[in-house]
PDB file of N, CA and C in Angstrom:
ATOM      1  N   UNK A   1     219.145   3.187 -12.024  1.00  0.00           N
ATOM      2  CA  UNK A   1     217.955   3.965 -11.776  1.00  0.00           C
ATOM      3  C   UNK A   1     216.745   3.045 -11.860  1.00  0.00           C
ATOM      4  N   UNK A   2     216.028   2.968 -10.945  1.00  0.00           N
ATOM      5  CA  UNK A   2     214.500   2.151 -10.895  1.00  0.00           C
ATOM      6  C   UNK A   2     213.698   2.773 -11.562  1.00  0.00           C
ATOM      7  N   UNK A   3     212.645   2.046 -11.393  1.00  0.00           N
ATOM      8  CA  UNK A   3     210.956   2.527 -12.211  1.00  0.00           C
ATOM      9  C   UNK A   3     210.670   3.810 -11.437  1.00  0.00           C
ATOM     10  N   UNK A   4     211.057   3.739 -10.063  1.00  0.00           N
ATOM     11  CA  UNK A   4     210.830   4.504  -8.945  1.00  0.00           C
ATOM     12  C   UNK A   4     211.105   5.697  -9.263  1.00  0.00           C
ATOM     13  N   UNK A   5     212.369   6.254  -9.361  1.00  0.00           N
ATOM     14  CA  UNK A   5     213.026   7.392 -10.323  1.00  0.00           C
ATOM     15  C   UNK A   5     212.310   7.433 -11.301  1.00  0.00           C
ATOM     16  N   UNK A   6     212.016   6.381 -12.241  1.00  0.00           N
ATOM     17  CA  UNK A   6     211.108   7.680 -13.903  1.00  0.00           C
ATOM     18  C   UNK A   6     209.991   7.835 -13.435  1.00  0.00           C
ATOM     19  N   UNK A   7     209.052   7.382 -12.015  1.00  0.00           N
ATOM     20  CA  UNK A   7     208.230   7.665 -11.272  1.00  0.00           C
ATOM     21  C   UNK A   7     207.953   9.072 -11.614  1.00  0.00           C
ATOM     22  N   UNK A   8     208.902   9.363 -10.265  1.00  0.00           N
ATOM     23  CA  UNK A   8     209.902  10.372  -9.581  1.00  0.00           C
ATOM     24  C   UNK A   8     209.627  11.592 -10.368  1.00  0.00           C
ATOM     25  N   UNK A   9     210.326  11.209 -12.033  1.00  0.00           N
ATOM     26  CA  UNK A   9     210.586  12.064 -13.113  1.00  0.00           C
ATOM     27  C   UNK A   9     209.190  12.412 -13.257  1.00  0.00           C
ATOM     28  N   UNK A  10     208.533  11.685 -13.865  1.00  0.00           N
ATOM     29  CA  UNK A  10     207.244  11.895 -14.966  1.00  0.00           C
ATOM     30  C   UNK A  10     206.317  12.587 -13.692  1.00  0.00           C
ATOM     31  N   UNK A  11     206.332  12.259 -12.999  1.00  0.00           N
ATOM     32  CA  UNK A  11     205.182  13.091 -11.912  1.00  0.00           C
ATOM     33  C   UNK A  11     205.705  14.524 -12.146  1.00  0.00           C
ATOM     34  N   UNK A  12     206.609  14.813 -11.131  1.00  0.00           N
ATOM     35  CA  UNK A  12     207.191  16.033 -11.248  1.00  0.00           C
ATOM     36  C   UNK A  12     207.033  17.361 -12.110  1.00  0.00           C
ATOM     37  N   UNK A  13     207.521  16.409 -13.783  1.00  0.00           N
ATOM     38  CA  UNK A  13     207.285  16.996 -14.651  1.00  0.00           C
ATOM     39  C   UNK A  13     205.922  16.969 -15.247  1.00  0.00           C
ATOM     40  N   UNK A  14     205.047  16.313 -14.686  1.00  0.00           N
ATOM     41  CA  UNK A  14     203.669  16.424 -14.961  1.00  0.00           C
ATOM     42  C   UNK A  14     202.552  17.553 -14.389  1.00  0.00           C
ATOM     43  N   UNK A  15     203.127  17.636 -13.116  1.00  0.00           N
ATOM     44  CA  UNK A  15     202.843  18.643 -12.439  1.00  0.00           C
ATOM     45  C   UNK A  15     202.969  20.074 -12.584  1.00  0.00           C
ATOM     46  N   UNK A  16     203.775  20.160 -12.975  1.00  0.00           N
ATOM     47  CA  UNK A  16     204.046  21.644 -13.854  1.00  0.00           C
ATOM     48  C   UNK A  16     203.567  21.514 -15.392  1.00  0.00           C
ATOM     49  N   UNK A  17     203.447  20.961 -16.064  1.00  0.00           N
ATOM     50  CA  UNK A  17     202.468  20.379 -17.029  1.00  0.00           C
ATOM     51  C   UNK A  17     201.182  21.127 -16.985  1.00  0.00           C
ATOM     52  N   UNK A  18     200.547  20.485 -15.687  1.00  0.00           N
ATOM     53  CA  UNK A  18     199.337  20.487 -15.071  1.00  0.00           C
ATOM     54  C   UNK A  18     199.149  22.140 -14.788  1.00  0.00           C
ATOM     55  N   UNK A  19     199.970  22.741 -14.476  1.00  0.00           N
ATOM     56  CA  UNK A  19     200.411  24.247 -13.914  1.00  0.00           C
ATOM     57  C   UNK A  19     200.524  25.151 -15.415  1.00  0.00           C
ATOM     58  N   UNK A  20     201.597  24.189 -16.642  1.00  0.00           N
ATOM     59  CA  UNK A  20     201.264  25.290 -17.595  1.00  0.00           C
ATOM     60  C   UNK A  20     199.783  25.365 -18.510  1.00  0.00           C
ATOM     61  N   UNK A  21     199.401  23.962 -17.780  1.00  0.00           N
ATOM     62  CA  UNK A  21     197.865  24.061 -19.064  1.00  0.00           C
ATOM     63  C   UNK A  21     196.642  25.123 -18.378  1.00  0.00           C
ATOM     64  N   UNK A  22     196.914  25.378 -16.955  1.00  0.00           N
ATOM     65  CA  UNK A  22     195.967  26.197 -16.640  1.00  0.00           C
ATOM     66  C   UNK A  22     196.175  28.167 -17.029  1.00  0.00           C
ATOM     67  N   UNK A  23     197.806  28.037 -17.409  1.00  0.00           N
ATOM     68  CA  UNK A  23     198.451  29.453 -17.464  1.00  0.00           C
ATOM     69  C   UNK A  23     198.002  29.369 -18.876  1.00  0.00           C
ATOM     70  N   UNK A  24     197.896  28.214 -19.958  1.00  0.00           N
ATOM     71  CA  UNK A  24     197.486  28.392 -21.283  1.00  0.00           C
ATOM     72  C   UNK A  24     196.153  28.991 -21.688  1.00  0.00           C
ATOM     73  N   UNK A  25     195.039  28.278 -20.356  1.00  0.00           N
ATOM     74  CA  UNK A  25     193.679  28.240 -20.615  1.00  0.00           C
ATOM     75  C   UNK A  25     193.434  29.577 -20.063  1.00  0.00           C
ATOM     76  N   UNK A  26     194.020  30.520 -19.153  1.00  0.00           N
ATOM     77  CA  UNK A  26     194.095  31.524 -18.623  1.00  0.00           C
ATOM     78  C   UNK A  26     194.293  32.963 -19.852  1.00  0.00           C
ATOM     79  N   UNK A  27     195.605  32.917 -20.411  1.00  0.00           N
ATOM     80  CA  UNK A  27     196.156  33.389 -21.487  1.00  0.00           C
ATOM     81  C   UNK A  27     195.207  33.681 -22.718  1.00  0.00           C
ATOM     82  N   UNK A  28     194.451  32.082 -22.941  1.00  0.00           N
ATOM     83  CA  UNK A  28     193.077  32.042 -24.154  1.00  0.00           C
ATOM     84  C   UNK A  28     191.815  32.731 -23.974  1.00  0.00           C
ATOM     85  N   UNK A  29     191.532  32.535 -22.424  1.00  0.00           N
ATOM     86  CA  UNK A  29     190.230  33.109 -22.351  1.00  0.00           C
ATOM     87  C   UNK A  29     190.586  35.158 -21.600  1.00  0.00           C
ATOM     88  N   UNK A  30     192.046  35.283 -21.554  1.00  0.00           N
ATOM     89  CA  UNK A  30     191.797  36.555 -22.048  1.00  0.00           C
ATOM     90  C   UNK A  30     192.024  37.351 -22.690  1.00  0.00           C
ATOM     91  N   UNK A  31     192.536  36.907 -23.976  1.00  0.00           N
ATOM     92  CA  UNK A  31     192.911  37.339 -25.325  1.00  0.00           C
ATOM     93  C   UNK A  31     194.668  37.406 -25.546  1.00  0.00           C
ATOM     94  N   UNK A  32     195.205  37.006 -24.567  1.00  0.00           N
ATOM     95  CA  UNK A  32     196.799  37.153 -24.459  1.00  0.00           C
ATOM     96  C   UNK A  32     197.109  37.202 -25.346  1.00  0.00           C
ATOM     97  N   UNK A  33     198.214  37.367 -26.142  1.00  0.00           N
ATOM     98  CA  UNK A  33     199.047  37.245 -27.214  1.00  0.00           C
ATOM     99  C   UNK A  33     200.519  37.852 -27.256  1.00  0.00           C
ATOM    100  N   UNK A  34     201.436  37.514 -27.703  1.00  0.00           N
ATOM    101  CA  UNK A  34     202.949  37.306 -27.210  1.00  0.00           C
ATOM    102  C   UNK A  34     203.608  36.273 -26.779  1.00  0.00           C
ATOM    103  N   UNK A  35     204.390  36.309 -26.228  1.00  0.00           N
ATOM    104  CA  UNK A  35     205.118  35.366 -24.870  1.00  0.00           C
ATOM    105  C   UNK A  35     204.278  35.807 -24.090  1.00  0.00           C
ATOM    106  N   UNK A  36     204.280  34.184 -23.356  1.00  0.00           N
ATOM    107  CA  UNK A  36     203.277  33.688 -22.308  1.00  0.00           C
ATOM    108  C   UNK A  36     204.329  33.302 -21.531  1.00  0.00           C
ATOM    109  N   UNK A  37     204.377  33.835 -19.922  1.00  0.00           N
ATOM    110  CA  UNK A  37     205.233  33.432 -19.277  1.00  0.00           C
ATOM    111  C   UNK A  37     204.618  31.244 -18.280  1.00  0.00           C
ATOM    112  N   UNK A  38     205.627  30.913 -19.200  1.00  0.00           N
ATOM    113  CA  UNK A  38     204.925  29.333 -18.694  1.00  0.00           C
ATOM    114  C   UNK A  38     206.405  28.937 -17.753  1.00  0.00           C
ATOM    115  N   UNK A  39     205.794  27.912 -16.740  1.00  0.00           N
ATOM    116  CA  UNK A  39     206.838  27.241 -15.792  1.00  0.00           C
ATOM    117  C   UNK A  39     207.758  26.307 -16.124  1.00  0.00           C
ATOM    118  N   UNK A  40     208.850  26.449 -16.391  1.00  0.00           N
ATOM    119  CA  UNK A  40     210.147  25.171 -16.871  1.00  0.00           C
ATOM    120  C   UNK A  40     209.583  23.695 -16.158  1.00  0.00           C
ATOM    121  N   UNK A  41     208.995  23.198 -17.040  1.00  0.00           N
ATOM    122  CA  UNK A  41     208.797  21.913 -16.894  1.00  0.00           C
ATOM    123  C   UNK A  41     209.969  20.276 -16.735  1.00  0.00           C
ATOM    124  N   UNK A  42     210.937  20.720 -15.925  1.00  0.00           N
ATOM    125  CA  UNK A  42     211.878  19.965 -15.878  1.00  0.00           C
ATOM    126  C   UNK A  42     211.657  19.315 -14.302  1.00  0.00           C
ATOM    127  N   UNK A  43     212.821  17.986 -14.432  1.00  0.00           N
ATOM    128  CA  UNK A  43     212.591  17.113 -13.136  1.00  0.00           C
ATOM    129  C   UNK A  43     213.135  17.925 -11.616  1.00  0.00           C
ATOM    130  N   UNK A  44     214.055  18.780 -11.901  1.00  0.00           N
ATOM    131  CA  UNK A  44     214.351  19.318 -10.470  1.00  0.00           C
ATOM    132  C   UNK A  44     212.832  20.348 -10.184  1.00  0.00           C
ATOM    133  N   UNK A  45     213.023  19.671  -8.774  1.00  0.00           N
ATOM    134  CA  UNK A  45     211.997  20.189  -7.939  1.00  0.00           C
ATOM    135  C   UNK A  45     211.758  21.568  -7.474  1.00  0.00           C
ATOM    136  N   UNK A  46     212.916  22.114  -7.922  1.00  0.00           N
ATOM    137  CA  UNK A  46     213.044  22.921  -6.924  1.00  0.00           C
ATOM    138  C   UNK A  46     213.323  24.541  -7.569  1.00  0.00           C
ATOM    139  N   UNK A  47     213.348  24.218  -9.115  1.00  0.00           N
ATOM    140  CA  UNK A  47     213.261  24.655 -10.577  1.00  0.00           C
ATOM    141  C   UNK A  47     212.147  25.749 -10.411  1.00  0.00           C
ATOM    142  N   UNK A  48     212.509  27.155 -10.368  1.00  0.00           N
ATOM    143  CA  UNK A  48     211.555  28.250 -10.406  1.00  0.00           C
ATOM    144  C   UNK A  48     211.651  28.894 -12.353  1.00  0.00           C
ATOM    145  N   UNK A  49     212.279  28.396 -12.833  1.00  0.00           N
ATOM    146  CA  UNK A  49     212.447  29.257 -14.116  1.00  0.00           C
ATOM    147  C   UNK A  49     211.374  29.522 -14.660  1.00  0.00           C
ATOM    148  N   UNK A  50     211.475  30.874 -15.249  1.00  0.00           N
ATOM    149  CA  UNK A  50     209.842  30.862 -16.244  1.00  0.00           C
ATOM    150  C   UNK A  50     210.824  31.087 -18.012  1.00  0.00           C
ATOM    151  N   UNK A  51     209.689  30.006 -18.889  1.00  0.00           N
ATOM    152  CA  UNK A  51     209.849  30.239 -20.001  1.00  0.00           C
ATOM    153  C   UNK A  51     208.989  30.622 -21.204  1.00  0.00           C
ATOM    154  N   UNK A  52     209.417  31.762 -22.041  1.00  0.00           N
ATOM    155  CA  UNK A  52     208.430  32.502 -22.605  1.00  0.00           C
ATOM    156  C   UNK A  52     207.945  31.719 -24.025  1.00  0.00           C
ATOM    157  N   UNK A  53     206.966  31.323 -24.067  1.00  0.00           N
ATOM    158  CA  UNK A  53     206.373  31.032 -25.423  1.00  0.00           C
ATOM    159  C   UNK A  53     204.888  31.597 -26.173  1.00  0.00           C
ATOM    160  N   UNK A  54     204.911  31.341 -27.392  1.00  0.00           N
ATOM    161  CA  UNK A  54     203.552  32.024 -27.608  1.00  0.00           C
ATOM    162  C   UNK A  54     202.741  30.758 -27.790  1.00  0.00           C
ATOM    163  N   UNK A  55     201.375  31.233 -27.716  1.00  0.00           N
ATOM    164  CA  UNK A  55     200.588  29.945 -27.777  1.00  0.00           C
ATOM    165  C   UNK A  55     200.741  28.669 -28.843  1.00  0.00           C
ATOM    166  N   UNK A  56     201.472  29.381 -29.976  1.00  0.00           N
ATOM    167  CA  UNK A  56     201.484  28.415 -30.852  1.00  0.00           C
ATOM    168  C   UNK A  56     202.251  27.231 -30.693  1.00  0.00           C
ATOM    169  N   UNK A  57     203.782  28.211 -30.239  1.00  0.00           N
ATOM    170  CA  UNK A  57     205.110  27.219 -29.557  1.00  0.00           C
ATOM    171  C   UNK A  57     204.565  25.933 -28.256  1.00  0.00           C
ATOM    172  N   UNK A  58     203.649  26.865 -27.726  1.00  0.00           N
ATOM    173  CA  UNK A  58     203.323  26.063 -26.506  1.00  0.00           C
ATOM    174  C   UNK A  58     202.633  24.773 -27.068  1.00  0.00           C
ATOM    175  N   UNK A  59     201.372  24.886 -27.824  1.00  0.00           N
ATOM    176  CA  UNK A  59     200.732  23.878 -28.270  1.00  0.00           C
ATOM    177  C   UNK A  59     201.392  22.738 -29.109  1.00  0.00           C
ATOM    178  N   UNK A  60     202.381  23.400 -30.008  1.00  0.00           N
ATOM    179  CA  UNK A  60     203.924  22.079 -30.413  1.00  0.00           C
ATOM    180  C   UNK A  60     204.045  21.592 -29.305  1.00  0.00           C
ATOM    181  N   UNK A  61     204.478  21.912 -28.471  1.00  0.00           N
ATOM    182  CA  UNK A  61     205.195  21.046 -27.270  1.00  0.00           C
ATOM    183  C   UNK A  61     204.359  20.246 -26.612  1.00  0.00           C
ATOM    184  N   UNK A  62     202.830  20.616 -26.832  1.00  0.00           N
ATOM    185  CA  UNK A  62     201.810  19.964 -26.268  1.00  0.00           C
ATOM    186  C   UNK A  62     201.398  18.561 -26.839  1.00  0.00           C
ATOM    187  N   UNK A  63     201.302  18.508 -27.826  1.00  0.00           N
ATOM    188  CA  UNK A  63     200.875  17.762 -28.725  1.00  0.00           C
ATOM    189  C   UNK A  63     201.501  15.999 -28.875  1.00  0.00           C
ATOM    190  N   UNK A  64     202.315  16.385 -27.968  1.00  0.00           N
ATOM    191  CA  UNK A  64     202.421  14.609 -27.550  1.00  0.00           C
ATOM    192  C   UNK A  64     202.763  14.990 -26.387  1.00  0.00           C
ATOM    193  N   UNK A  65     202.442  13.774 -25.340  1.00  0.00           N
ATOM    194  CA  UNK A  65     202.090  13.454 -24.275  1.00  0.00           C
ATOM    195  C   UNK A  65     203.671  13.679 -23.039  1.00  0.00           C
ATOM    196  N   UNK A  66     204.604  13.307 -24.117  1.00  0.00           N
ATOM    197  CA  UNK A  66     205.918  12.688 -23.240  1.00  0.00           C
ATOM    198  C   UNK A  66     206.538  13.693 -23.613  1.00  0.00           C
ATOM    199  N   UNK A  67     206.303  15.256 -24.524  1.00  0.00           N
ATOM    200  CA  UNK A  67     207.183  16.051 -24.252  1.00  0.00           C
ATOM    201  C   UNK A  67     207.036  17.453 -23.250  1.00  0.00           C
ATOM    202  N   UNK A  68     208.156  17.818 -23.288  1.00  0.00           N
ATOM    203  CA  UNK A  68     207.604  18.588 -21.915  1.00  0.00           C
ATOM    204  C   UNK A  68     208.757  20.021 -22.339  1.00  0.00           C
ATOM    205  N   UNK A  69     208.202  21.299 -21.213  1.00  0.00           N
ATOM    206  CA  UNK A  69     209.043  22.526 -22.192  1.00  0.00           C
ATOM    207  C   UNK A  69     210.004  22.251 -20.946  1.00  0.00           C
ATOM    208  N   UNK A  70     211.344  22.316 -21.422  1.00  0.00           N
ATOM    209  CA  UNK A  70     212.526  22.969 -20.867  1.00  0.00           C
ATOM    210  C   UNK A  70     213.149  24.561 -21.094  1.00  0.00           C
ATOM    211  N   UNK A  71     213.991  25.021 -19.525  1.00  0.00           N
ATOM    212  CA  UNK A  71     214.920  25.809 -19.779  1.00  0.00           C
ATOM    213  C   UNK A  71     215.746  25.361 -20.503  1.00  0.00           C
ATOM    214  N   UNK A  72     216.400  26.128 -21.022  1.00  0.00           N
ATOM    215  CA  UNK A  72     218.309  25.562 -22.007  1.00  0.00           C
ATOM    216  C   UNK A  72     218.756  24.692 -20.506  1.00  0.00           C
ATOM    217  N   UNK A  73     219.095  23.450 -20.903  1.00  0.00           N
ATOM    218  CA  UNK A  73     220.244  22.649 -19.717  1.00  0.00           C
ATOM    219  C   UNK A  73     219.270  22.233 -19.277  1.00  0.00           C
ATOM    220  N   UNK A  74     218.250  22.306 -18.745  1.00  0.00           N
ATOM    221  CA  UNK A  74     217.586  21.702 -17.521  1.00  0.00           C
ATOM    222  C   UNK A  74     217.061  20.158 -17.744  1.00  0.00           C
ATOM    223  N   UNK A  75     217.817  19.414 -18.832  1.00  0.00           N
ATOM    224  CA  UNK A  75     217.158  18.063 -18.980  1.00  0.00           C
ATOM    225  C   UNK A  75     217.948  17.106 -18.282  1.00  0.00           C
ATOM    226  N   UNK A  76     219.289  17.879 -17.329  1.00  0.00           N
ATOM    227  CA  UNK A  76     219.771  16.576 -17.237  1.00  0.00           C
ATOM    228  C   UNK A  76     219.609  16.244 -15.804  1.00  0.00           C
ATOM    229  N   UNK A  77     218.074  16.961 -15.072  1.00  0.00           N
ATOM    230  CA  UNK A  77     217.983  16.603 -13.829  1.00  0.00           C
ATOM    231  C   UNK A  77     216.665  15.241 -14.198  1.00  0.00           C
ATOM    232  N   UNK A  78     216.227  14.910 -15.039  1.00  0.00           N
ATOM    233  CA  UNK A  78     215.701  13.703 -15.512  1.00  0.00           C
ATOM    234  C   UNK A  78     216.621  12.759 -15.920  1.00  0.00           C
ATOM    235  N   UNK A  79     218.255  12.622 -15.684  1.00  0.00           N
ATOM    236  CA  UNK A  79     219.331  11.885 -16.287  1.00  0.00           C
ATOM    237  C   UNK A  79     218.557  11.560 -17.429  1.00  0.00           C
ATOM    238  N   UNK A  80     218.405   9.635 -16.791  1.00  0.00           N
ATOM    239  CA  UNK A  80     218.387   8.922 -18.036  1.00  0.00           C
ATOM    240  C   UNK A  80     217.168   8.712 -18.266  1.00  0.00           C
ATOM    241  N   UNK A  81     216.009   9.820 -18.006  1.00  0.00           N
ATOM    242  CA  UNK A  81     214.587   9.241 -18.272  1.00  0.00           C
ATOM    243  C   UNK A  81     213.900  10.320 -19.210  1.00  0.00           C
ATOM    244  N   UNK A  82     214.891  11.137 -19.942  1.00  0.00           N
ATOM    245  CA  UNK A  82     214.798  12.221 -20.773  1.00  0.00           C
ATOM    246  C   UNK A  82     215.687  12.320 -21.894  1.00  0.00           C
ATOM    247  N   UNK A  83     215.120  13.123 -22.968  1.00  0.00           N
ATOM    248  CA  UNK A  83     216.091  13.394 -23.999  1.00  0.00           C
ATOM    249  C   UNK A  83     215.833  14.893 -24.741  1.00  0.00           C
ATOM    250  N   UNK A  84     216.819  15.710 -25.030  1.00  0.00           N
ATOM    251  CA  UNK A  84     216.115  16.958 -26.312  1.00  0.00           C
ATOM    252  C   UNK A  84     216.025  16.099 -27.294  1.00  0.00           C
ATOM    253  N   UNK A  85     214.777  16.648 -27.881  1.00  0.00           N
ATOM    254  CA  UNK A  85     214.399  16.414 -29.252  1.00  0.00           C
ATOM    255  C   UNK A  85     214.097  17.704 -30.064  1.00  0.00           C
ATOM    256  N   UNK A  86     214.091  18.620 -29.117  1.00  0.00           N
ATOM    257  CA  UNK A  86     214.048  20.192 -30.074  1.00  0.00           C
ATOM    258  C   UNK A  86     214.742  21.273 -29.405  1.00  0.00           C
ATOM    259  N   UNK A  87     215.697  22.080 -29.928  1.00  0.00           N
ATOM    260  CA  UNK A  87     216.431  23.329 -29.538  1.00  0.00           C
ATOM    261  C   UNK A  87     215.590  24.558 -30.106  1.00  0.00           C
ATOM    262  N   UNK A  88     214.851  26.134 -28.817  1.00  0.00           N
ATOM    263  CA  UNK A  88     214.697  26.441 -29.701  1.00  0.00           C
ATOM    264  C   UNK A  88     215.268  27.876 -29.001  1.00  0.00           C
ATOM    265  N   UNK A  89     215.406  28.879 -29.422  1.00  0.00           N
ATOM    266  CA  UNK A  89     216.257  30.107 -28.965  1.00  0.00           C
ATOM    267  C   UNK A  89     215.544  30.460 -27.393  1.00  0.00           C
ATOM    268  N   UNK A  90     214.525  30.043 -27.155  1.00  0.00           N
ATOM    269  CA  UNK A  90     214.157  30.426 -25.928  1.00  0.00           C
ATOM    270  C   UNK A  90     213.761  29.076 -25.278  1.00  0.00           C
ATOM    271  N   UNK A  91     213.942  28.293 -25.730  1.00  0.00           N
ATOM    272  CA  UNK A  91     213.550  26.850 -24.769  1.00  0.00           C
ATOM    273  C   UNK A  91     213.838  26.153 -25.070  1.00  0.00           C
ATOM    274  N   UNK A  92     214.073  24.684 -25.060  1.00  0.00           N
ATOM    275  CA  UNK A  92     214.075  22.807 -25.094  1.00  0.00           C
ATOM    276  C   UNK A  92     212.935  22.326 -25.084  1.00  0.00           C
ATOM    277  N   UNK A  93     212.709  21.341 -25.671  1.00  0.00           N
ATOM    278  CA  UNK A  93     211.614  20.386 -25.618  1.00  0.00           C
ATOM    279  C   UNK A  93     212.344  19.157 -25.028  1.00  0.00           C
ATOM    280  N   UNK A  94     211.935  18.656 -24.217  1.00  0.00           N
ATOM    281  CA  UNK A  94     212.468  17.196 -23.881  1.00  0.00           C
ATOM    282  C   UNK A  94     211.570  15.747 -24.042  1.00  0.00           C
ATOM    283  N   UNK A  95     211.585  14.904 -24.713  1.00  0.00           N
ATOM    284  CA  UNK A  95     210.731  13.950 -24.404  1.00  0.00           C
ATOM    285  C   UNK A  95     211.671  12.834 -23.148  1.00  0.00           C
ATOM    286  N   UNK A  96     210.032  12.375 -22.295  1.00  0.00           N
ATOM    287  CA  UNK A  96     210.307  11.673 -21.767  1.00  0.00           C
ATOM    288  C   UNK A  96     210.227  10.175 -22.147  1.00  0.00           C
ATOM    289  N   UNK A  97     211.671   9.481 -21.752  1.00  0.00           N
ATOM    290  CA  UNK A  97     211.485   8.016 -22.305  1.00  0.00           C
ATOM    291  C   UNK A  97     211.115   6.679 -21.457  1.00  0.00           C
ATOM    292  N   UNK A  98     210.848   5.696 -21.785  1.00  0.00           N
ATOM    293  CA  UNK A  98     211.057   4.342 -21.266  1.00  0.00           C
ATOM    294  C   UNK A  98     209.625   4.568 -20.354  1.00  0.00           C
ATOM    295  N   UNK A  99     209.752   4.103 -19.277  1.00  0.00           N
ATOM    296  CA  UNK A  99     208.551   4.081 -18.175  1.00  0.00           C
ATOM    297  C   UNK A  99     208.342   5.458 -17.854  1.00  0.00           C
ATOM    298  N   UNK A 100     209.140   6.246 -17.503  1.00  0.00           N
ATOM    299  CA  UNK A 100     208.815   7.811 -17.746  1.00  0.00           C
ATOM    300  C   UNK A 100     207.772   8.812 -18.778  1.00  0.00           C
ATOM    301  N   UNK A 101     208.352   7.971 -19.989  1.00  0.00           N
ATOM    302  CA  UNK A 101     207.544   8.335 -20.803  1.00  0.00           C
ATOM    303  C   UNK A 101     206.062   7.932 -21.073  1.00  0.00           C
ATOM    304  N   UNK A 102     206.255   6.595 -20.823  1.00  0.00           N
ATOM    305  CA  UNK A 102     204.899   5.665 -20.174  1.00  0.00           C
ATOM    306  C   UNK A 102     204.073   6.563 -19.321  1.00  0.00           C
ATOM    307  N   UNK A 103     204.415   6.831 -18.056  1.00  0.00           N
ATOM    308  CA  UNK A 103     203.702   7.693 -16.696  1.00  0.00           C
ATOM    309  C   UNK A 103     203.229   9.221 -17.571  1.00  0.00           C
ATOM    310  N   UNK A 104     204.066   9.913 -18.167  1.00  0.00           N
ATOM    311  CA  UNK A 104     203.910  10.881 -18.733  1.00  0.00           C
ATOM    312  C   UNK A 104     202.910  11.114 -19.649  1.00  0.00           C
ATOM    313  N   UNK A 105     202.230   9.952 -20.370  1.00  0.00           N
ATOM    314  CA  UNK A 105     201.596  10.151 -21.927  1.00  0.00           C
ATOM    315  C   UNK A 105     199.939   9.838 -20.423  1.00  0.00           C
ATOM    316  N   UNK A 106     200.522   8.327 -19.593  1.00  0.00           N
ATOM    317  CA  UNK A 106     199.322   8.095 -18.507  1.00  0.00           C
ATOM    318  C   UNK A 106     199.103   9.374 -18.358  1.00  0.00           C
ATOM    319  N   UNK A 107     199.714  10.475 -17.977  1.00  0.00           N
ATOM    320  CA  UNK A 107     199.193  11.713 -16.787  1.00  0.00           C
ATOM    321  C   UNK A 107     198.876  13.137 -17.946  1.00  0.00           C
ATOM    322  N   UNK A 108     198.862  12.740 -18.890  1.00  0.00           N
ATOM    323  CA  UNK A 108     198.728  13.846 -19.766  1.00  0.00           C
ATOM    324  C   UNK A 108     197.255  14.417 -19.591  1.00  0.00           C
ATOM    325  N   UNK A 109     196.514  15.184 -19.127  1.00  0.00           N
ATOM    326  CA  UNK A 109     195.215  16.043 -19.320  1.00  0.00           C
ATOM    327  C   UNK A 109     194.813  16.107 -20.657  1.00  0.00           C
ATOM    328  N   UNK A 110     195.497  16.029 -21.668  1.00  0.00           N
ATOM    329  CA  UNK A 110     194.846  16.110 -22.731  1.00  0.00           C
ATOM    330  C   UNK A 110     194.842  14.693 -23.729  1.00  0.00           C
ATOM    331  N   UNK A 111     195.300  13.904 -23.007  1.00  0.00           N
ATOM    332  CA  UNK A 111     194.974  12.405 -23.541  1.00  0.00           C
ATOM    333  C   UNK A 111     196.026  12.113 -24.464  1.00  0.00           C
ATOM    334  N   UNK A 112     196.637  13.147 -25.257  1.00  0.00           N
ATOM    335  CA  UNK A 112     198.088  12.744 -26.507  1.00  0.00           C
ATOM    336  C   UNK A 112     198.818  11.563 -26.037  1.00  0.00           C
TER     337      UNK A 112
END
C-alpha cells in the first residue's frame, strides 16, 4: 500500500469528518439532545451508515485529530492505515495511523 492509499484513506475519512462537525454545530445551536444521527466516518466511499451518538460521545471521538467514528466492522476498508482503539455498543472509534494519520490530524478543522 503507498502514501497514495493513506492519501486515499485520510481524505475520505476527513470528509465525513467535515460533514459530522457541521451536523454537531447544527444539533448545538438548536438545543438537540439525545442521539445525534452522525455519518459513519469510515474509508469506503460508498458507506451510507448513520451512527447515533450524543454530543458528549461525539466530542470523545473528537478530541484527537486521527480518530474518527465507525460503524461496528467498518475499519477494515482503511486495511492497514487504521486501527480500533475503542468498542462502544453503538459505534468504533478508529484511529488513523502512519501517514494517514499524519493527513488526518493535517485536515482536522479543529486543529487536535
Amino acid at each position: 500500500m503507498s502514501d497514495r492509499t493513506a492519501e486515499r484513506v485520510a481524505r475520505n475519512d476527513a470528509t465525513f469528518r467535515e460533514a459530522n462537525e457541521h451536523i454537531a454545530e447544527r444539533a448545538h445551536t438548536h438545543g438537540v439532545v439525545g442521539l445525534i444521527p452522525f455519518i459513519c466516518e469510515c474509508a469506503e466511499e460508498s458507506c451510507t451508515e448513520i451512527v447515533r451518538l450524543t454530543m458528549d460521545e461525539y466530542a470523545h471521538v473528537r478530541a484527537d485529530g486521527a480518530h474518527f467514528l465507525n460503524e461496528h466492522g467498518h475499519v477494515a476498508a482503511a486495511q492497514r492505515h487504521a486501527r480500533v482503539v475503542e468498542e462502544h455498543e453503538r459505534y468504533t472509534v478508529v484511529e488513523k495511523v502512519g501517514r494517514a494519520g499524519e493527513i488526518a490530524r493535517e485536515l482536522d478543522p479543529r486543529g487536535s
